[in-house]
Protein backbone atom coordinates (compact mmCIF):
# COMPACT_ATOMS: atom_id res chain seq x y z
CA UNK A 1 -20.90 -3.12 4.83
CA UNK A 2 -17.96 -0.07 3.90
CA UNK A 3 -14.72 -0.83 2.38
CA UNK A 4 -12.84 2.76 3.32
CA UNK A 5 -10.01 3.19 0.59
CA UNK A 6 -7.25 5.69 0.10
CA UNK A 7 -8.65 7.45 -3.40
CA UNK A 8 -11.38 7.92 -5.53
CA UNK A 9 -13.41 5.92 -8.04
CA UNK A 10 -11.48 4.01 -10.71
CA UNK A 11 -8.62 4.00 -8.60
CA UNK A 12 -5.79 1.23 -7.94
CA UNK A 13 -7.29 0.79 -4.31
CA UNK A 14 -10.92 0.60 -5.46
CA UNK A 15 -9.89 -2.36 -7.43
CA UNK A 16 -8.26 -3.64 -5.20
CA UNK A 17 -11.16 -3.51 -2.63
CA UNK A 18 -13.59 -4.86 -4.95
CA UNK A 19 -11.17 -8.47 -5.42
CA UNK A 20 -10.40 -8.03 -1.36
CA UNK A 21 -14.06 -7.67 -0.24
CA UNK A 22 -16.47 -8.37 -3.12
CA UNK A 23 -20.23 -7.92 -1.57
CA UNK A 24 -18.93 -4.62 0.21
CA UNK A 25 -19.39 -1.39 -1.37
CA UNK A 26 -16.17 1.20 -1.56
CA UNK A 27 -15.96 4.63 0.68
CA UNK A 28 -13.62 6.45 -0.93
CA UNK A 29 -11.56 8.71 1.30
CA UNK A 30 -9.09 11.95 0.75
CA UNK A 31 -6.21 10.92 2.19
CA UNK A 32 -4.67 7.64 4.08
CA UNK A 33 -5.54 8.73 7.66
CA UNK A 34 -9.38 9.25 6.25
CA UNK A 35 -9.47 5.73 5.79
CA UNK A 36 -8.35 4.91 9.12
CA UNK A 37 -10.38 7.17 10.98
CA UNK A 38 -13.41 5.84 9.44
CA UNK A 39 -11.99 2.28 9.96
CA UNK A 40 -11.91 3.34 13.75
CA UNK A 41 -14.97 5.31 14.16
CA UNK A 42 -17.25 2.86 12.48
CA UNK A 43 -18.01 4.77 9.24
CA UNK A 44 -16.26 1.50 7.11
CA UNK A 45 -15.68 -2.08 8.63
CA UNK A 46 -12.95 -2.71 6.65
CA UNK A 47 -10.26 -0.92 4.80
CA UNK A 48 -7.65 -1.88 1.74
CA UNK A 49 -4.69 0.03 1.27
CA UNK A 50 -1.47 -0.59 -0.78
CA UNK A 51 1.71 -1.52 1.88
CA UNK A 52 4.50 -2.21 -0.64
CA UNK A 53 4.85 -1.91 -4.57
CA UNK A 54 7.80 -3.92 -6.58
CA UNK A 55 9.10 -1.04 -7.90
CA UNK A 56 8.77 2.19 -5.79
CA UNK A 57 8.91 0.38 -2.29
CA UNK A 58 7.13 -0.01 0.61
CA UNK A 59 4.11 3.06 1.52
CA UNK A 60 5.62 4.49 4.94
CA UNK A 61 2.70 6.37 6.29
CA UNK A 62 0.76 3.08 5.79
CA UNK A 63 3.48 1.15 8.51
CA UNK A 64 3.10 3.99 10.57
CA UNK A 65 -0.71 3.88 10.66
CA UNK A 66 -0.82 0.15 11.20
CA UNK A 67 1.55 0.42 14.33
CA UNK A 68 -0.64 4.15 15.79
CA UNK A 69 -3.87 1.60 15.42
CA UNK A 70 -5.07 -1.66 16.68
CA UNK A 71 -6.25 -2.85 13.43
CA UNK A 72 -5.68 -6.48 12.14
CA UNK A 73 -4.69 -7.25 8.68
CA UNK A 74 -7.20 -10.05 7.63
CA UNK A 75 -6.24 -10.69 4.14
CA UNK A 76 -3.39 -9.71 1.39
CA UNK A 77 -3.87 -9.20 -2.68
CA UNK A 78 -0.84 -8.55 -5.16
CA UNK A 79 -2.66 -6.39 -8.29
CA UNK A 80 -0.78 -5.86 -11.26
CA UNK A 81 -0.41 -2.20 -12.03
CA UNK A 82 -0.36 -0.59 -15.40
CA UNK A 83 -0.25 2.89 -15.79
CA UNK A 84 -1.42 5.13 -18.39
CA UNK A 85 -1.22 8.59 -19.40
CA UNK A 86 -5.46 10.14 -19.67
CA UNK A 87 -6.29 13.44 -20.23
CA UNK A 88 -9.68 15.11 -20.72
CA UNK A 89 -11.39 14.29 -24.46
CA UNK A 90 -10.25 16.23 -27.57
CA UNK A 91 -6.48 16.59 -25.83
CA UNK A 92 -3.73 15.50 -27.66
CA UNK A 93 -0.43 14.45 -26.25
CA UNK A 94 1.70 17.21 -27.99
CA UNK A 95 -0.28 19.43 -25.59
CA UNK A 96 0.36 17.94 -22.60
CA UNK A 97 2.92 20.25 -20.30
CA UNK A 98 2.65 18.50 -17.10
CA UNK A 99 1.38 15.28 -15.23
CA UNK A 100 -0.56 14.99 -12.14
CA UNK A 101 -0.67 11.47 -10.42
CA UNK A 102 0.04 10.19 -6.58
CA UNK A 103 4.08 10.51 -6.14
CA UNK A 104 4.08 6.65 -5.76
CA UNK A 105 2.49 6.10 -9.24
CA UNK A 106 5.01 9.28 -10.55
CA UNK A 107 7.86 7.51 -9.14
CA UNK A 108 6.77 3.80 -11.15
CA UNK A 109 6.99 6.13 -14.30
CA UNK A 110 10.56 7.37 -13.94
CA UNK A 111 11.57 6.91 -17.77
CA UNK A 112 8.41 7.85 -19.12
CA UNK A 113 9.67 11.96 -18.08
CA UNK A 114 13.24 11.26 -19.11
CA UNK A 115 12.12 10.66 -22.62
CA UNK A 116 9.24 13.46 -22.66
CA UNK A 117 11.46 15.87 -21.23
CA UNK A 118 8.71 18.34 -21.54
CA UNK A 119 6.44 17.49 -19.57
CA UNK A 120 7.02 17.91 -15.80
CA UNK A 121 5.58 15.58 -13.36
CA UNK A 122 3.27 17.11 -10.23
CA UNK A 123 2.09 14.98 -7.08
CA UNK A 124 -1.63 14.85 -6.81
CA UNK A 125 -3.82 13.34 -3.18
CA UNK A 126 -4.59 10.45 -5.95
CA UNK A 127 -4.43 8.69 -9.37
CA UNK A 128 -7.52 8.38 -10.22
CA UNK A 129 -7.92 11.99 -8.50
CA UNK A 130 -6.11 13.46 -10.53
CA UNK A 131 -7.97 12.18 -13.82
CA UNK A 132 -11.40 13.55 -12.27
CA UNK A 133 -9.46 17.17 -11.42
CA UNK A 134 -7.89 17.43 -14.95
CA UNK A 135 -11.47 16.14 -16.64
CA UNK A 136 -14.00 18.37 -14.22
CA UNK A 137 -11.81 21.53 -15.03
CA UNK A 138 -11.50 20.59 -18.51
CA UNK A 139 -7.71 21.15 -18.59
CA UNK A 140 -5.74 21.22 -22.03
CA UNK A 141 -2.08 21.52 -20.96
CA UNK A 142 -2.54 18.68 -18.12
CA UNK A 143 -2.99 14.95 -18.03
CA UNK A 144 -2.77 12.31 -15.41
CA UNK A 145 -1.43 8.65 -14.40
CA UNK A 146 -3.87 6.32 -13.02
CA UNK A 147 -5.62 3.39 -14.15
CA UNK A 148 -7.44 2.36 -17.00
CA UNK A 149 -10.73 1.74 -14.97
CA UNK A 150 -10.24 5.92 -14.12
CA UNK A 151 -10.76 7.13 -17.62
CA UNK A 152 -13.82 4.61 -18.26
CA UNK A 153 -15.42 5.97 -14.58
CA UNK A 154 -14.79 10.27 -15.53
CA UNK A 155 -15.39 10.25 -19.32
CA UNK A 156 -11.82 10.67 -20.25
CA UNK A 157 -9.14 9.54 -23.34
CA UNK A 158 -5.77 7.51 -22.42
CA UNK A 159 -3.30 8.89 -24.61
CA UNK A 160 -0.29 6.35 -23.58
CA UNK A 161 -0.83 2.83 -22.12
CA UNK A 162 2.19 1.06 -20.10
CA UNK A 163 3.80 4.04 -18.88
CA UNK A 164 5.05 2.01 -15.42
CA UNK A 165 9.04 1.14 -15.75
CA UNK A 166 8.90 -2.50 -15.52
CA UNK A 167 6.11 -4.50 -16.40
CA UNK A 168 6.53 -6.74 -14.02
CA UNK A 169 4.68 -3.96 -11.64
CA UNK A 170 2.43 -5.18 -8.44
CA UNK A 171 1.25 -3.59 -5.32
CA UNK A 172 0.87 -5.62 -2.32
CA UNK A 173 -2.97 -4.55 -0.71
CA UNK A 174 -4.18 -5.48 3.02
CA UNK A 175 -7.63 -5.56 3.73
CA UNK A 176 -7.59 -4.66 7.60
CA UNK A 177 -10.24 -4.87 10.30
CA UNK A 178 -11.06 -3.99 13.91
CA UNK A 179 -12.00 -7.47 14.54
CA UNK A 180 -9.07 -9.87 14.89
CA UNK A 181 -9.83 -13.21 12.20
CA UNK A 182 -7.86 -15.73 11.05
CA UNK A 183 -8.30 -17.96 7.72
CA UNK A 184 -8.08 -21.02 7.23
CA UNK A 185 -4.93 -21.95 5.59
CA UNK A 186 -3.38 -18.72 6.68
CA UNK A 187 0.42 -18.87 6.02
CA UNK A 188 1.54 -15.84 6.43
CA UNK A 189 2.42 -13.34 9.20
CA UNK A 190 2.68 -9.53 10.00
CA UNK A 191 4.91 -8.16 12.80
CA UNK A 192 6.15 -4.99 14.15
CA UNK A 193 9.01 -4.89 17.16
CA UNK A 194 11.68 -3.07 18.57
CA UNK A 195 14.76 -3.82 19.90
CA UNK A 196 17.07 -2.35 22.33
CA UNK A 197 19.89 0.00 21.23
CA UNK A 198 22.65 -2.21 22.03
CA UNK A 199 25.50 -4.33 20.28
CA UNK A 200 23.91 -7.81 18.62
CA UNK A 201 20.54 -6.56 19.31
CA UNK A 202 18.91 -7.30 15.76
CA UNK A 203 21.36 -10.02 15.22
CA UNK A 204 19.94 -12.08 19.14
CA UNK A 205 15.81 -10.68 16.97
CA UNK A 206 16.11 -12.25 14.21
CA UNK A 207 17.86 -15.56 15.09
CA UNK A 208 14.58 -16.76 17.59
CA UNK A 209 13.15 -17.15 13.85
CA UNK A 210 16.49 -19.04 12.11
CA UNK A 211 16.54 -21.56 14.90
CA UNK A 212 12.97 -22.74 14.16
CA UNK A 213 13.37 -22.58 10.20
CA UNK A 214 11.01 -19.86 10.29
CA UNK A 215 11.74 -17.58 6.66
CA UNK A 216 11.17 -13.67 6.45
CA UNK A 217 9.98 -12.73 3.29
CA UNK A 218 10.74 -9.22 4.06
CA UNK A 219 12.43 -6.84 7.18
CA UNK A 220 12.67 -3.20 7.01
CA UNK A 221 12.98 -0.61 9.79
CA UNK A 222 10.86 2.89 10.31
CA UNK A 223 11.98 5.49 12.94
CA UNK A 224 9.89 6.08 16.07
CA UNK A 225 8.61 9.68 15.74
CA UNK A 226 9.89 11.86 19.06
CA UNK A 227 13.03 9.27 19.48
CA UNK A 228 15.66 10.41 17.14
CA UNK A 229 18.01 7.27 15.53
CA UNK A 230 15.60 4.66 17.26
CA UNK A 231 13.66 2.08 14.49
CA UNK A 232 10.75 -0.33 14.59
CA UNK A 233 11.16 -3.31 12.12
CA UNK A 234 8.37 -4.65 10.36
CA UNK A 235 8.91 -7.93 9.11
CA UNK A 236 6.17 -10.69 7.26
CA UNK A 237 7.28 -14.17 8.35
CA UNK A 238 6.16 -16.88 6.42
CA UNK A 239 4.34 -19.01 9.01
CA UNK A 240 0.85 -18.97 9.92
CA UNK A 241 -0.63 -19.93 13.56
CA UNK A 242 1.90 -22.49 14.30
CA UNK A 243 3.64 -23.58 17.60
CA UNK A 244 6.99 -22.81 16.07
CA UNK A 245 5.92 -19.21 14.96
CA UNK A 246 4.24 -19.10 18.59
CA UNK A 247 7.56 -19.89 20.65
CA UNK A 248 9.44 -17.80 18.28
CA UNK A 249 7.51 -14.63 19.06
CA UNK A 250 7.67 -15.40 22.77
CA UNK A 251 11.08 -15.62 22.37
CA UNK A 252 10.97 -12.53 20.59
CA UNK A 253 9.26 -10.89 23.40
CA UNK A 254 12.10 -11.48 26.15
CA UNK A 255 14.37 -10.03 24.36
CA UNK A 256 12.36 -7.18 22.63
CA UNK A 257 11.20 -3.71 23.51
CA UNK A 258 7.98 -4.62 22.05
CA UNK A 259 6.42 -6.86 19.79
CA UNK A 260 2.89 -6.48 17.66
CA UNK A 261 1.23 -8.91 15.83
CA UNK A 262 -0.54 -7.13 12.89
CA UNK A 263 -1.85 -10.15 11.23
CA UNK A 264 -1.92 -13.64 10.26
CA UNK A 265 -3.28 -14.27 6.86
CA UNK A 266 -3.34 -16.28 3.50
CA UNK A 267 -0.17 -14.97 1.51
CA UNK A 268 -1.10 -13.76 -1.97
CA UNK A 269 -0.26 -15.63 -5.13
C-alpha cells in the first residue's frame, strides 16, 4: 500500500503521511498533479497533501485538484511546522547568497529576508527538494528551507532553526482516497458549491446551514477556470453524517448550481 505525496524524502508531506497512514510506505512525487495522477491511475491508494497553512493560507492548486477529481478526503492532520535554514556540510551562513525552498515555505519566512537582506529568496518544486539539489551539487553560495527531518535524510548542516514568522505555524494535511469511507466519530465536513450570479445568492447558501445551527469553520471562494468573475466556495462545516447536515445540503442543492461533498471526517486536534 502507496501513500503518493507532493515532495521528496524528509519533507513536510512525508511526515505528514507517515502520522496519516502509518503501515503505508511514501511515493514521493514531482509536483501536486503527480500525486493525483498516481492517486487515479492506481500507482498510490492514498495521497496526503497540505490544503491550508495558518500563516501563508490556503494551497489553491490543491482546491482545484480536489474539485477536477472524484477523490474523498478520509482523514485530516494539523503538523506543526518549523523551518530551518540547511545548507550542504562545511557552509557557513556568511556564505549563503540565496535560498531555495517551495514559495509556500518562502512566504512563512517573510522576516527572516528582511533582516538578512542579502540573501535573496528563490522558489524551488520542494523543501526538502531543495536541500537534496543544494547538497547533490555541493553548492557554497546556496541553502534551503525545509524541515529538520531533510537535513538528517541528505547528509546536510542546519545553520538557523525557527526561521517560520510565527511559531504558532501548522499545516492542515488530507489524506484522500478513491474509495469513499467514513470514521467513526467523524465530525467534520468538506464541501465545494456554486451559486448562481444573482443578488442574495451566497447570503439564501449559507443560511440552509444557520437555520440548523450548523457552524463553518472556514468559506473561501476559487474562480472557475474558462468562466471569468464566476467562484466555487469551499467551505468545512463542522458536522459529521447527521440528519441536520443531510437536509442542509439538500437544501443547498435547490438552490445551488452544484454541490460536492469532498469528505466527511474526524476534525484534527
Amino acid at each position: 500500500m502507496k501513500v503518493a505525496i507532493q515532495g521528496e524524502l524528509g519533507s513536510f508531506s512525508h511526515t505528514a503521511a507517515r502520522q496519516l497512514a502509518p503501515r503505508m510506505t511514501v511515493l514521493p512525487c514531482a509536483v501536486s498533479r503527480d500525486a493525483f495522477a498516481a492517486l487515479k491511475s492506481g500507482r498510490a491508494q492514498a495521497a496526503a497533501i497540505p490544503i491550508e497553512n495558518s500563516l501563508a493560507g490556503s494551497v489553491a492548486e490543491h482546491f482545484d485538484l480536489m474539485l477536477a477529481h472524484d477523490f474523498w478526503i478520509e482523514a485530516e492532520l494539523r503538523l506543526r511546522i518549523e523551518h530551518n535554514l540547511i545548507a550542504a556540510r562545511g557552509v557557513k551562513f556568511a556564505e549563503v547568497k540565496r535560498v531555495l525552498s517551495h514559495p509556500v515555505a518562502l512566504d512563512q519566512c517573510r522576516k527572516f529576508f528582511q533582516e538578512h537582506r542579502q540573501v535573496r529568496s528563490e522558489a524551488f518544486y520542494d523543501t526538502a527538494g531543495s536541500v537534496k539539489h543544494v547538497v547533490e551539487n555541493n553548492l557554497r553560495d546556496t541553502a534551503a528551507i525545509a524541515a529538520r527531518k531533510a537535513a538528517q535524510q541528505y547528509g546536510a548542516t542546519i545553520l538557523r532553526s525557527g526561521l517560520e514568522d510565527n511559531k504558532r505555524n501548522f499545516t492542515r494535511f488530507f489524506l484522500i482516497r478513491k474509495s469513499r469511507r467514513i470514521a467513526p466519530g467523524a465530525n467534520k465536513t468538506s464541501i465545494a458549491f456554486a451559486v448562481k450570479n444573482i443578488s442574495g445568492a451566497l447570503f439564501k447558501a449559507l443560511s440552509v446551514f444557520a437555520l440548523r445551527d450548523i457552524s463553518l469553520s472556514k468559506i473561501e471562494s476559487r474562480p472557475v477556470p474558462g468562466r471569468p468573475w464566476e467562484y466555487v466556495f469551499y467551505a468545512d462545516l463542522l458536522c459529521g453524517r447527521e440528519m441536520r447536515a443531510e437536509k442542509a445540503l439538500n437544501h443547498l442543492a435547490e438552490i445551488s448550481e452544484f454541490v460536492k461533498v469532498l469528505g466527511i471526517y474526524k476534525a484534527a486536534k
